[in-house]
Protein backbone atom coordinates (compact mmCIF):
# COMPACT_ATOMS: atom_id res chain seq x y z
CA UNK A 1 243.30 5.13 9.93
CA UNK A 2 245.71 7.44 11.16
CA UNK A 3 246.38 9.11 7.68
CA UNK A 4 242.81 9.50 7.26
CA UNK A 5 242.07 11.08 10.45
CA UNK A 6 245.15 13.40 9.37
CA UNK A 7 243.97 14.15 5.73
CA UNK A 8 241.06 15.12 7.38
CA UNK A 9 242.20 17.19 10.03
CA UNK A 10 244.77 18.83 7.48
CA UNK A 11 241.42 19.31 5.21
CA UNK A 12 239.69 21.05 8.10
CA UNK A 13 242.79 23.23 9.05
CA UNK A 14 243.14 24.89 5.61
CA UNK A 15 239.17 25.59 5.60
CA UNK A 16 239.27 27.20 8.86
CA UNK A 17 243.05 29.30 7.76
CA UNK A 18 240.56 30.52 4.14
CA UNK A 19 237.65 30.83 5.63
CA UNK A 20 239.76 33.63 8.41
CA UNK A 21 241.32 35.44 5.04
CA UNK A 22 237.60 35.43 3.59
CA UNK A 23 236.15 37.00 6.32
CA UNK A 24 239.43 39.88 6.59
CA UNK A 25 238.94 40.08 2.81
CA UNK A 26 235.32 40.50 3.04
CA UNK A 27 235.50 43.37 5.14
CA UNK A 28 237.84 45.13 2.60
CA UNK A 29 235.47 44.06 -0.49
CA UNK A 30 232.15 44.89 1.41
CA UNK A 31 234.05 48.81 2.37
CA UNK A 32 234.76 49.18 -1.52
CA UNK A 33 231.12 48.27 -2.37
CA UNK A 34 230.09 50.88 0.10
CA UNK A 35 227.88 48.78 1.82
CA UNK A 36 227.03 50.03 5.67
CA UNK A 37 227.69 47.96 8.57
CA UNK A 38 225.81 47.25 11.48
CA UNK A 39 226.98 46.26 15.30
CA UNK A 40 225.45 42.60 14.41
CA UNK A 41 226.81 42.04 10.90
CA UNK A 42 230.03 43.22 12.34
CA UNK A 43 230.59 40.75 14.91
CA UNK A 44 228.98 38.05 13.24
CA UNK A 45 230.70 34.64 12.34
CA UNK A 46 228.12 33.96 8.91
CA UNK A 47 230.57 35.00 6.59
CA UNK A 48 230.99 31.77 5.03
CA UNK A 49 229.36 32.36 1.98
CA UNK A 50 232.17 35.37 1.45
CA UNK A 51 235.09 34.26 -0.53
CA UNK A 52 237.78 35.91 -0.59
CA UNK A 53 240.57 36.55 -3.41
CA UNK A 54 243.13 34.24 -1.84
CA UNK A 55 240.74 31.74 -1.53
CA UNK A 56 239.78 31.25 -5.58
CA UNK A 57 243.20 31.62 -6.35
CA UNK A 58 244.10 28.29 -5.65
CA UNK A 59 241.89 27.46 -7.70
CA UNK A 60 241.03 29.95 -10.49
CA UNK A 61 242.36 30.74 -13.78
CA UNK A 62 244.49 33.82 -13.92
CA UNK A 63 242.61 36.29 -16.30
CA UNK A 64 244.79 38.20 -18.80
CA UNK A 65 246.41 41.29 -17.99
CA UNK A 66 245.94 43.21 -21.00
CA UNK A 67 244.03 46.15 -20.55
CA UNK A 68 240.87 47.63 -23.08
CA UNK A 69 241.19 51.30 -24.11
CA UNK A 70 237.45 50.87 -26.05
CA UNK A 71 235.81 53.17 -24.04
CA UNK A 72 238.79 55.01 -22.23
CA UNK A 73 238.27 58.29 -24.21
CA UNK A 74 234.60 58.92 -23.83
CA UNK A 75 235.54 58.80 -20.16
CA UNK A 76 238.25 61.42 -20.22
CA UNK A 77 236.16 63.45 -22.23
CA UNK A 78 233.90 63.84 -19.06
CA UNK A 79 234.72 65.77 -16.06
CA UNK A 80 234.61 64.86 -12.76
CA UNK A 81 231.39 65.82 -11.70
CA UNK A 82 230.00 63.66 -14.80
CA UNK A 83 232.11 60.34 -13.55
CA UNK A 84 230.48 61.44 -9.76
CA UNK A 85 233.24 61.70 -8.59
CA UNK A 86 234.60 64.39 -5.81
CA UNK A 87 236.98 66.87 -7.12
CA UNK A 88 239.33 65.36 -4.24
CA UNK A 89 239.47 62.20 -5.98
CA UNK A 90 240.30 63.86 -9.05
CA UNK A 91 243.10 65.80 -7.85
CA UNK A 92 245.09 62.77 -6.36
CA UNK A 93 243.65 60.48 -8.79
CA UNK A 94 241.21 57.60 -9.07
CA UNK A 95 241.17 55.51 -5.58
CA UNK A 96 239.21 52.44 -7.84
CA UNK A 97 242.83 52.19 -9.14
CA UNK A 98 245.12 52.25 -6.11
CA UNK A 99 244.65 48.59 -5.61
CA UNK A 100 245.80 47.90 -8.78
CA UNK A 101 248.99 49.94 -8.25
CA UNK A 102 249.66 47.92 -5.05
CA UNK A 103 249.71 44.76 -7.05
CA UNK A 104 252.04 45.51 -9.87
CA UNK A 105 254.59 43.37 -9.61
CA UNK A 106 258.19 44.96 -10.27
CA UNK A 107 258.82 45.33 -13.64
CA UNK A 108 260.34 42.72 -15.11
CA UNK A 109 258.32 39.82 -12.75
CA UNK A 110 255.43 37.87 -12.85
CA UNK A 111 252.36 38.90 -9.94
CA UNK A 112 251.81 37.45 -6.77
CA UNK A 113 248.74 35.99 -8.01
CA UNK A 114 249.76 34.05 -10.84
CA UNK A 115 252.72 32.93 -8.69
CA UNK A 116 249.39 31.52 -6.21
CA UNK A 117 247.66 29.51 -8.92
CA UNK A 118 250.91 27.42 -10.25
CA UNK A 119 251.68 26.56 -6.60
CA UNK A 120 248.18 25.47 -6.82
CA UNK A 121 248.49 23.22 -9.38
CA UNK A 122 251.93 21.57 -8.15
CA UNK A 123 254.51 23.68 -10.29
CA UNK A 124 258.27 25.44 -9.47
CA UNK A 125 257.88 29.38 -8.80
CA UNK A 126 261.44 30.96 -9.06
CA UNK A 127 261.63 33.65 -5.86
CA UNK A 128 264.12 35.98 -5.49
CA UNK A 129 264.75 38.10 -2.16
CA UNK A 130 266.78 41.38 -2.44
CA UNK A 131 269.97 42.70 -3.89
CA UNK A 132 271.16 43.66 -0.38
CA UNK A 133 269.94 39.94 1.65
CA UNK A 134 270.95 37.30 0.03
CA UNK A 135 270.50 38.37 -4.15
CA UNK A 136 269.21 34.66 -4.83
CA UNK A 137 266.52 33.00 -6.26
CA UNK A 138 264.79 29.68 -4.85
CA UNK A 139 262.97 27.10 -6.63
CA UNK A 140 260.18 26.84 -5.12
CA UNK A 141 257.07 24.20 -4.87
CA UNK A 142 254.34 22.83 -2.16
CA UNK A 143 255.60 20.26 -0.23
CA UNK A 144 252.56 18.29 -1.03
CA UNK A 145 252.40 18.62 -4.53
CA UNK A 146 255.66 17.23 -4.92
CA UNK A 147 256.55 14.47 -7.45
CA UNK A 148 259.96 11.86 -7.95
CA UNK A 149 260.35 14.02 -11.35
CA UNK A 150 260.59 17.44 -9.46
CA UNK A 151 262.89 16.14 -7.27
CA UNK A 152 265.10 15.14 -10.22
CA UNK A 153 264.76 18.81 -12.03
CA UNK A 154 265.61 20.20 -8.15
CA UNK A 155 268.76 18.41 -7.99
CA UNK A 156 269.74 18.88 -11.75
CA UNK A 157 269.43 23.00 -11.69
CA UNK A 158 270.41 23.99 -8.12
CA UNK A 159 272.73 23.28 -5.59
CA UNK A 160 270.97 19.87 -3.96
CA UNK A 161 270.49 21.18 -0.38
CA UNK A 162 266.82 20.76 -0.98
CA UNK A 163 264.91 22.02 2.37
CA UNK A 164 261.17 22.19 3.68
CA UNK A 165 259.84 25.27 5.17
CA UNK A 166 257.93 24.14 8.09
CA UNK A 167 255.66 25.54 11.07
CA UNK A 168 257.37 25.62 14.31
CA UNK A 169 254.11 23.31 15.79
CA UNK A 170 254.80 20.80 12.50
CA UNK A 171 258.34 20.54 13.27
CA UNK A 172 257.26 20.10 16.99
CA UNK A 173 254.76 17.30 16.32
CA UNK A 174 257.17 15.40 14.69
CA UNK A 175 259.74 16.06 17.38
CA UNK A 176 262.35 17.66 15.04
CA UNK A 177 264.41 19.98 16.70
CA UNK A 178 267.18 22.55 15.68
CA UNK A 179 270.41 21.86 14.44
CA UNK A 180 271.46 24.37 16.25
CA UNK A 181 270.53 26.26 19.32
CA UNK A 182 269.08 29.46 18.07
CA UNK A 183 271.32 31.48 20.43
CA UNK A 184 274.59 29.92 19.19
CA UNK A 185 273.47 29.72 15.75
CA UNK A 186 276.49 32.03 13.54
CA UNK A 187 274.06 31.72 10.09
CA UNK A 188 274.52 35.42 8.65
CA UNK A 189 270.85 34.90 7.70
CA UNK A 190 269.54 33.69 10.21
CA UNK A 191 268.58 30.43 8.74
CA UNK A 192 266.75 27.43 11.32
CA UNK A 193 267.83 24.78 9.93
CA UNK A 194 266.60 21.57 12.04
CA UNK A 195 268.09 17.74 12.08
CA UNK A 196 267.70 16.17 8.70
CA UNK A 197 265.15 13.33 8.19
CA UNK A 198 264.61 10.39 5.90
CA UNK A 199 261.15 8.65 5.63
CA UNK A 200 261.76 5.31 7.11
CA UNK A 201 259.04 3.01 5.28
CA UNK A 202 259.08 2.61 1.44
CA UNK A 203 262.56 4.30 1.03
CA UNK A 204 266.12 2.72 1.04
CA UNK A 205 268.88 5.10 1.70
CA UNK A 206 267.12 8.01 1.22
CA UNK A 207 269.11 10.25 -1.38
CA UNK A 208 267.23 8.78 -4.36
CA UNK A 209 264.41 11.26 -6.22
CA UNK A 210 261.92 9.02 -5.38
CA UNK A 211 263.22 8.53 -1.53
CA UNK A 212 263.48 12.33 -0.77
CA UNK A 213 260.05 12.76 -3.05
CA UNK A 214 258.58 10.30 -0.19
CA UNK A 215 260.36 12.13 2.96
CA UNK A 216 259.22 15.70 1.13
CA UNK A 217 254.96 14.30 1.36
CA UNK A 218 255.24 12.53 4.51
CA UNK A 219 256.48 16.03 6.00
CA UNK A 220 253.58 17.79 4.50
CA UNK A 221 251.07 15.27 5.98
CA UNK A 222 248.74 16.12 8.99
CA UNK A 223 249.01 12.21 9.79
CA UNK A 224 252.79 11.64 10.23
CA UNK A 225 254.40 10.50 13.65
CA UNK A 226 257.54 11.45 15.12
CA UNK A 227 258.89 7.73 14.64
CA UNK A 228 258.31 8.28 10.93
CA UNK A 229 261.53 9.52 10.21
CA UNK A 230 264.82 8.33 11.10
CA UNK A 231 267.54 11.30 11.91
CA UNK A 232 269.92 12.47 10.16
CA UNK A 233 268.70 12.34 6.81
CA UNK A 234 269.18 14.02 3.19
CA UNK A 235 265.95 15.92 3.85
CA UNK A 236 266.48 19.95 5.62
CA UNK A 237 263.32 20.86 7.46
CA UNK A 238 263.52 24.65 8.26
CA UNK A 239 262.00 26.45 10.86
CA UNK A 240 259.69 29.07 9.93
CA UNK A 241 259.27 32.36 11.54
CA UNK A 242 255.76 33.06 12.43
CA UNK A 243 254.19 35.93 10.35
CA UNK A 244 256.09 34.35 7.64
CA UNK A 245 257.54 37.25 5.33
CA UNK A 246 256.09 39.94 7.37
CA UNK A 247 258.31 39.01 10.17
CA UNK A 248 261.33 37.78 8.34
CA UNK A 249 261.84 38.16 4.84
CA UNK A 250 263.79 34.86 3.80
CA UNK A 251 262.98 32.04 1.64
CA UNK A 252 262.07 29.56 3.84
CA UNK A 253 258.87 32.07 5.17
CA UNK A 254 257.91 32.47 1.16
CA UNK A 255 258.09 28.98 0.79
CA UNK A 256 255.08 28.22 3.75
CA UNK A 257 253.38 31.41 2.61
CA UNK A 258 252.58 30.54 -0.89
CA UNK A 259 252.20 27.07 -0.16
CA UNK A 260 249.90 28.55 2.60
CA UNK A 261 247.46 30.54 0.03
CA UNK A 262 247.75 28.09 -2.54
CA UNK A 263 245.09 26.13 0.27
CA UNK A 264 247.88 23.61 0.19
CA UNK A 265 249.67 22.29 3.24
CA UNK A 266 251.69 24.98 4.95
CA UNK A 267 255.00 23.40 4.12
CA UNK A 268 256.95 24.37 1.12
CA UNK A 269 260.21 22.70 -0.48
CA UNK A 270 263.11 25.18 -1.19
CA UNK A 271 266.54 24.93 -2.74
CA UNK A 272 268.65 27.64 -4.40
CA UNK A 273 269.26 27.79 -8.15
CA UNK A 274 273.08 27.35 -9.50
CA UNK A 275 274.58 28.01 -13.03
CA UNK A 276 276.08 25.17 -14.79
CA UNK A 277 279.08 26.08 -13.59
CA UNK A 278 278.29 25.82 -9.65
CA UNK A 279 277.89 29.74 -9.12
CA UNK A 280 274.76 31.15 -7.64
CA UNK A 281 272.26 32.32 -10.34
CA UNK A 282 271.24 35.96 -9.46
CA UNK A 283 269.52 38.78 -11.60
CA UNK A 284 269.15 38.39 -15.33
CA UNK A 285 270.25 34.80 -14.78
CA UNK A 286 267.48 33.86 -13.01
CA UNK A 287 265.15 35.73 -15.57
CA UNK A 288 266.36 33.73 -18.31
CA UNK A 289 266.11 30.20 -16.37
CA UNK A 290 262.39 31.07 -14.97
CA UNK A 291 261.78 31.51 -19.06
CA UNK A 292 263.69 28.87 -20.38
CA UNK A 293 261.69 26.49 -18.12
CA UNK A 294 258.24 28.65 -18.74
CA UNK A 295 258.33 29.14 -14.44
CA UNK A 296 256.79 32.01 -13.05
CA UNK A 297 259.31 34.51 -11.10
CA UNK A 298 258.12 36.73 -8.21
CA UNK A 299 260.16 38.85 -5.60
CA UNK A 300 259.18 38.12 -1.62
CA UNK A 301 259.12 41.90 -1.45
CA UNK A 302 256.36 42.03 -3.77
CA UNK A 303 255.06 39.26 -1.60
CA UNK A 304 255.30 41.12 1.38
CA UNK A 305 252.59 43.72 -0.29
CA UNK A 306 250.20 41.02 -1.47
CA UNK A 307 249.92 40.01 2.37
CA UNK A 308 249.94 43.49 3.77
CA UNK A 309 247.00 43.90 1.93
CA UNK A 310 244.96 40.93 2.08
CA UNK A 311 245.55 39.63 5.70
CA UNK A 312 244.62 42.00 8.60
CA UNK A 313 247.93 43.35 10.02
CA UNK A 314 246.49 43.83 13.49
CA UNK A 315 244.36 41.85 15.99
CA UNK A 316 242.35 43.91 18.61
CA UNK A 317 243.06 43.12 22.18
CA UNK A 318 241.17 45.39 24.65
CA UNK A 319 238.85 48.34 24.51
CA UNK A 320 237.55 50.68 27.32
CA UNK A 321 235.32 54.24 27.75
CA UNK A 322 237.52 56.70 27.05
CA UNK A 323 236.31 60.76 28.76
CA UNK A 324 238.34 62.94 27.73
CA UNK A 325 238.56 66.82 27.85
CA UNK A 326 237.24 66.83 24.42
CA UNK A 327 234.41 64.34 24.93
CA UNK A 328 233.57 61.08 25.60
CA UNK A 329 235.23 58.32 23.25
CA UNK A 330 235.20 54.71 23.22
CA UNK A 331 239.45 53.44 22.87
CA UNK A 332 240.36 50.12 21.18
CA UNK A 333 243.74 48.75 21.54
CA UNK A 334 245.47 46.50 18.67
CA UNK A 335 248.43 45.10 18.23
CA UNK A 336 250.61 44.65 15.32
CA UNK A 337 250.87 41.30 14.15
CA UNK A 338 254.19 42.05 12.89
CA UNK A 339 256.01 43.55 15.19
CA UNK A 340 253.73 43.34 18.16
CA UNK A 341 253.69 47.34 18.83
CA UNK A 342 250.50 48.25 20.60
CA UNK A 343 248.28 51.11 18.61
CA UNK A 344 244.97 53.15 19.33
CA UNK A 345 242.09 54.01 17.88
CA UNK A 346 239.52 56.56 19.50
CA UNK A 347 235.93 55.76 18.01
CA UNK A 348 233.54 58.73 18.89
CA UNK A 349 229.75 57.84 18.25
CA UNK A 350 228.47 55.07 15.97
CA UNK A 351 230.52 55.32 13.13
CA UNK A 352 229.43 51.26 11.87
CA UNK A 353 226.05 53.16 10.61
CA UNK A 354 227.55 56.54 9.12
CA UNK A 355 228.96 57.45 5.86
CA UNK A 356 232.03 59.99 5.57
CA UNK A 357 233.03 59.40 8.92
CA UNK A 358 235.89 62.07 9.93
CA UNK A 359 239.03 60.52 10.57
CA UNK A 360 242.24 61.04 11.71
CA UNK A 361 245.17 58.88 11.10
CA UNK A 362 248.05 60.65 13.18
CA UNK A 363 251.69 59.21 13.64
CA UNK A 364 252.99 58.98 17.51
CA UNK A 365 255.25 62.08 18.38
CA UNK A 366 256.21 62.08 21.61
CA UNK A 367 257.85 65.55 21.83
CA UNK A 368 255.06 67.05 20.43
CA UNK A 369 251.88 65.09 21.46
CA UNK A 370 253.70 64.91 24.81
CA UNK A 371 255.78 67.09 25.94
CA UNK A 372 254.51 69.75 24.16
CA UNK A 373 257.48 70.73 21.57
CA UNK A 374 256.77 73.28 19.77
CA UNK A 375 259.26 72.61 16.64
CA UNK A 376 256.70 70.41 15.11
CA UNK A 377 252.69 70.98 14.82
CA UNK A 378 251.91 67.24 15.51
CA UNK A 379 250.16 67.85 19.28
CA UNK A 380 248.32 71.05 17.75
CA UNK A 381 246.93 68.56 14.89
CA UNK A 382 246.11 65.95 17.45
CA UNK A 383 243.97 68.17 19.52
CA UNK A 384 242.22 69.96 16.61
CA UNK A 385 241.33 66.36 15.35
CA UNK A 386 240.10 65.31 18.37
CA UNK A 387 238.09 68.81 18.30
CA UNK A 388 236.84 68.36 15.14
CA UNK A 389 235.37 64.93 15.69
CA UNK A 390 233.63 65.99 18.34
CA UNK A 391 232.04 68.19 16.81
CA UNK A 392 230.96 66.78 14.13
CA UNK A 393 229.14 64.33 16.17
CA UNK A 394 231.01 61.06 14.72
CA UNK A 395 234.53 60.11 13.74
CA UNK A 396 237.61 58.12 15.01
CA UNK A 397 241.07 59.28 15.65
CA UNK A 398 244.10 56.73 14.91
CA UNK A 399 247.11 56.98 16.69
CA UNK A 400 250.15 54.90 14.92
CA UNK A 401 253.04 54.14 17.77
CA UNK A 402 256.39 53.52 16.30
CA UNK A 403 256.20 56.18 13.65
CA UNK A 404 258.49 58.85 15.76
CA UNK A 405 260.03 61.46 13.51
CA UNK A 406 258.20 60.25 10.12
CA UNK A 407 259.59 56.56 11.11
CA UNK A 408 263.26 57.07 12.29
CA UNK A 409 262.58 56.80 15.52
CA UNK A 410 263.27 59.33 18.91
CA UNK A 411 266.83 59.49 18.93
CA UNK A 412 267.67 59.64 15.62
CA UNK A 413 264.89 62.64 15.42
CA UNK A 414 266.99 64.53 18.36
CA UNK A 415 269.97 64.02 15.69
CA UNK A 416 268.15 65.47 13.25
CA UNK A 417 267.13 68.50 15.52
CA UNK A 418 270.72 69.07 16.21
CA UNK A 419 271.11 69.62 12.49
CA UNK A 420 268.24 71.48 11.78
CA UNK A 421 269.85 74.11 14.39
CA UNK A 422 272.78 74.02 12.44
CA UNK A 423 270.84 75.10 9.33
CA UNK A 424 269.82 72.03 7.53
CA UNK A 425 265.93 71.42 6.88
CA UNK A 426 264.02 68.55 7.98
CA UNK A 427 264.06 66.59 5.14
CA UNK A 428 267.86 67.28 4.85
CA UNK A 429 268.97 66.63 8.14
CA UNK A 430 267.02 62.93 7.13
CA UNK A 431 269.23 62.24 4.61
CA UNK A 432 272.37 63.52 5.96
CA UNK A 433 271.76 60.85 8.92
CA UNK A 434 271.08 58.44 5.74
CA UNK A 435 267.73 57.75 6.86
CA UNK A 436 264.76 57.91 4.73
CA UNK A 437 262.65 61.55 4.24
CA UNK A 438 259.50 59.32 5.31
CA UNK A 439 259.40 55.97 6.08
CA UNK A 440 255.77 55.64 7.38
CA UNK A 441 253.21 52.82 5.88
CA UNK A 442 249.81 53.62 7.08
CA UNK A 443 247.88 49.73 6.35
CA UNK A 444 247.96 48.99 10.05
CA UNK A 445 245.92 52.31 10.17
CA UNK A 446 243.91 51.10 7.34
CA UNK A 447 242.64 47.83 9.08
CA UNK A 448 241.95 49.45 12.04
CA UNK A 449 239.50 51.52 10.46
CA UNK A 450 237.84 48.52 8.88
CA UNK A 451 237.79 46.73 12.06
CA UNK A 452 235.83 49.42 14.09
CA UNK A 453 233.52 49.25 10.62
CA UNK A 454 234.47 52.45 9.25
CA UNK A 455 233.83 52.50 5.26
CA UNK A 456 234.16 55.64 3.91
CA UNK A 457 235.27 58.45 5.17
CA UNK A 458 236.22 62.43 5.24
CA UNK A 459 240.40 62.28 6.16
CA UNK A 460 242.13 64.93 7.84
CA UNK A 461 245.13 65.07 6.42
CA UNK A 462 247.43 67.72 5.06
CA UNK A 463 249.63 64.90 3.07
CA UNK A 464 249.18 63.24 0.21
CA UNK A 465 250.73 60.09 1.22
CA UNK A 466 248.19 59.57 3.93
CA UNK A 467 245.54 59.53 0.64
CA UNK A 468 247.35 57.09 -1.04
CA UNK A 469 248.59 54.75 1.62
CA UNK A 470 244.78 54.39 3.15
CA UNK A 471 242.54 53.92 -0.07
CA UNK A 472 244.47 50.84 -1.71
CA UNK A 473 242.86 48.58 1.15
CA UNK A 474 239.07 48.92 0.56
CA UNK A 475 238.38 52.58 2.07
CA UNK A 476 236.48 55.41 -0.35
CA UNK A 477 237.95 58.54 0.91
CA UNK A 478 235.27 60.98 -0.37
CA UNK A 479 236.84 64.51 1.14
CA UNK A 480 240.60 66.12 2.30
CA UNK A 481 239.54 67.77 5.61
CA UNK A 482 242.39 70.60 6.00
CA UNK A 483 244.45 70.08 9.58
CA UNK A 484 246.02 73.89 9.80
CA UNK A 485 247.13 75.07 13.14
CA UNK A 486 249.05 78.17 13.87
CA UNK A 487 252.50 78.37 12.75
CA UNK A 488 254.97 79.65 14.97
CA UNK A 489 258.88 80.99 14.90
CA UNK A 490 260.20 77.29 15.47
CA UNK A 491 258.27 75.04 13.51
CA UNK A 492 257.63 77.49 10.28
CA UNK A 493 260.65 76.07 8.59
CA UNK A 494 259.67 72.71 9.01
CA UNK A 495 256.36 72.81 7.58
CA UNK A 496 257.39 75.21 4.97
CA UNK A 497 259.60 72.61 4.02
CA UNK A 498 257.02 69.61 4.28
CA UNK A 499 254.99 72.00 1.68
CA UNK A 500 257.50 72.62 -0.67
CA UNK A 501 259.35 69.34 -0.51
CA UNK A 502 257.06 66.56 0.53
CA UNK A 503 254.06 68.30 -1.56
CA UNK A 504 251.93 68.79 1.71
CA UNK A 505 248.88 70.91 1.10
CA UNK A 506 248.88 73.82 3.13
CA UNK A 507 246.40 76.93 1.98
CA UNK A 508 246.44 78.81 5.89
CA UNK A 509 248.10 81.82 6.79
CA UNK A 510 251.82 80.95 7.15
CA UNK A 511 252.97 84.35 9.44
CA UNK A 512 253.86 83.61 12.64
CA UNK A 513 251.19 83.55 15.00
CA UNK A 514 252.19 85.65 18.57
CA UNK A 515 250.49 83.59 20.60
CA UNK A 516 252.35 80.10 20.27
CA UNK A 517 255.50 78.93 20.96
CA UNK A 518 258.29 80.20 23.32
């Protein structure tokens, strides 16, 4: 009875972990159909009939990825008025196709949602992290799809360690604890390993396929008891970091997360992959073995996009009437589920029921939206924005913490100051700190907007990047809205520089204005 009751609580779980993606998703798929929103539909829980992507992959057919170029050149032939669409669009590009640019996988791997499907149906995926972690590749397979035969093809291609990714509250239930205290752990990587465990009923000692194939499904059952298992064992639970590869970007969080969206168990089995010779497989290796065995291969950075896009990065925690000097505006508060950093978003009138909403998507700067520094133009931009949506009668403002100094954060951005005096240019002084020009992602932004139930919409923006980085998650942006404030004797070389090295668009008068700045 108690494995029942389990099966069917585990059963329930995973319906309830879809049917959340479905209803994220369907935000996202009901903003690129352009359908409006209302207060009611917004906040209501019927969204069970919406499936989302992540949801048939475990158990659709990947369609081919070849692409049809039947009727590709009567379309170029026509202009962009013809195709109806804005000439915005057509200068920066198609948005239909910037979700299909998000999920190309690197060159050279297989995508994320191909990887999805053959954990669905109980195969190895081969995952690699990066060249500068730990430059190895896993095999990798849900926990409860796992059979005495994988087991065997485990131990015969990699080193034999096999592990299971776990949730902390799985690993809790069944009163395994760590190895090692998290605070005296020495692991460069930061690995949780816990005790080791061997299924006590059905299994002898333990080492043989078909014993660790039995310790490997009991894990992965909703069912099992603490005094299950006897400890040690040859089985390695690991502890996985909640928000999986969005928090940590290891192995052991890829393992739960695909096992997780193949609407398996969230438990998957891990173990690295060796040469014949003992050495770690890396690179081309791992290429060849992936084909040799007809496995798919995926990176967890590519990974890392499939989630950013698909799961809401942000939950919303508080909101409050807002007066300010500009007008009256309703704030909502959110906070990252990755790195917990609170964000903002000002909503001014009833944007769920509007079209082209006006929106502004502005990075924190505290020297400028602050304390009123005039080497930069980002408090300027803030209060036009804020201007402008007022006066258009309907809009919201997004304010991004954690951005400081294009992502670098406040003191490195005072570094960078000092070397701008010295005679470098923004984007120089960047890369002579060896930090990157811009380091900014703008998809928290991106589900904010969805959330307060904005679906298309007119951005004020003067770069590029802003375009791009908002329309691959389910937002039409029909219209550039120029954001030009005065330019002044301190700040003309940086945005000078943003326009003729970051590609910002900036058609305004660029002499210095008398009236601003010191």
């Amino acid at each position: 009875m108690n494995l029942v009751a389990g099966k069917v609580r585990e059963l329930g779980a995973r319906g309830k972990y879809l049917s959340s993606i479905a209803q994220s998703h369907g935000k996202a798929c009901a903003a690129r159909q352009g359908r409006r929103r209302s207060k009611h539909i917004k906040h209501s829980s019927s969204s069970s009939s919406r499936r989302s992507k992540l949801e048939c992959s475990a158990i659709a057919e990947p369609e081919p990825t070849g692409s049809s170029s039947s009727s590709s050149s009567a379309a170029d032939s026509n202009d962009a008025a013809s195709l109806g669409r804005h000439p915005f669009e057509e200068q920066l590009g198609d948005p239909k196709h910037e979700e299909d640019k998000l999920f190309k996988p690197t060159p050279g791997f297989d995508s994320i949602q191909d990887a999805i499907h053959d954990m669905a149906k109980g195969k190895f995926v081969v995952v690699l992290d990066d060249e500068d972690r730990e430059n190895e590749g896993d095999l990798i397979i849900a926990a409860e799809k796992m059979t005495h035969d994988d087991v065997a093809f485990m131990v015969n291609h990699t080193s034999g360690l096999i592990c299971v990714g776990m949730e902390g509250k799985d690993l809790d239930r069944l009163d395994i604890p760590q190895m090692v205290d998290e605070k005296k752990s020495t692991d460069s990587m930061g690995t949780a390993f816990t005790v080791s465990v061997d299924l006590k009923k059905g299994t002898s000692t333990g080492i043989s396929a078909a014993d660790r194939c039995a310790t490997v499904r009991a894990l992965a059952s909703q069912g099992a008891l603490p005094g299950d298992f006897r400890r040690p064992g040859h089985i390695f639970p690991l502890r996985y970091r909640d928000g999986g590869v969005l928090k940590r970007a290891g192995h052991t969080e890829a393992a739960v997360d695909l096992s997780r969206l193949a609407g398996c168990f969230p438990a998957g089995v891990l173990c690295e992959i060796v040469n014949q010779d003992g050495t770690m497989s890396r690179g081309e290796q791992l290429l060849n073995f992936a084909k040799e065995h007809n496995l798919k291969t995926i990176t967890i950075s590519d990974l890392i996009k499939y989630r950013r896009y698909y799961e809401s990065l942000v939950e919303r925690i508080s909101s409050a009437r807002l007066p300010t000097k500009y007008g009256v505006f309703h704030a909502y508060s959110y906070r990252s589920k990755i790195d917990d950093i609170e964000h903002i978003a000002l909503v001014y009138g009833d944007v769920q029921n509007e079209e082209d909403v006006l929106v502004r998507v502005h990075s924190e700067c505290l020297t400028g939206d602050i304390l009123g520094s005039v080497r930069c133009d980002c408090g300027p931009q803030l209060d036009l924005a804020m201007k402008k949506v007022v006066e258009s009668g309907c809009g919201v403002i997004v304010y991004l913490r954690g951005q400081e100094g294009r992502g670098i954060g406040l003191g490195h951005k005072l570094k960078a100051y000092n070397l701008q005096d010295a005679g470098r240019d923004t984007v120089e002084a960047n890369v002579d700190l060896g930090l990157p020009i811009d380091s900014r992602e703008y998809g928290m932004g991106a589900h904010m907007l969805i959330d307060v139930g904005v679906s298309s919409l007119r951005l004020m923006t003067n770069n590029p990047a802003k375009y791009t980085g908002l329309s691959g998650y389910g937002l039409t942006i029909t219209e550039r809205v120029p954001l030009l404030t005065p330019i002044n004797k301190e700040n003309k070389r940086y945005i000078m520089t943003k326009v003729n090295k970051m590609g910002h668009w900036f058609g305004g008068d660029t002499s210095i204005s008398p009236d601003v700045g010191p």
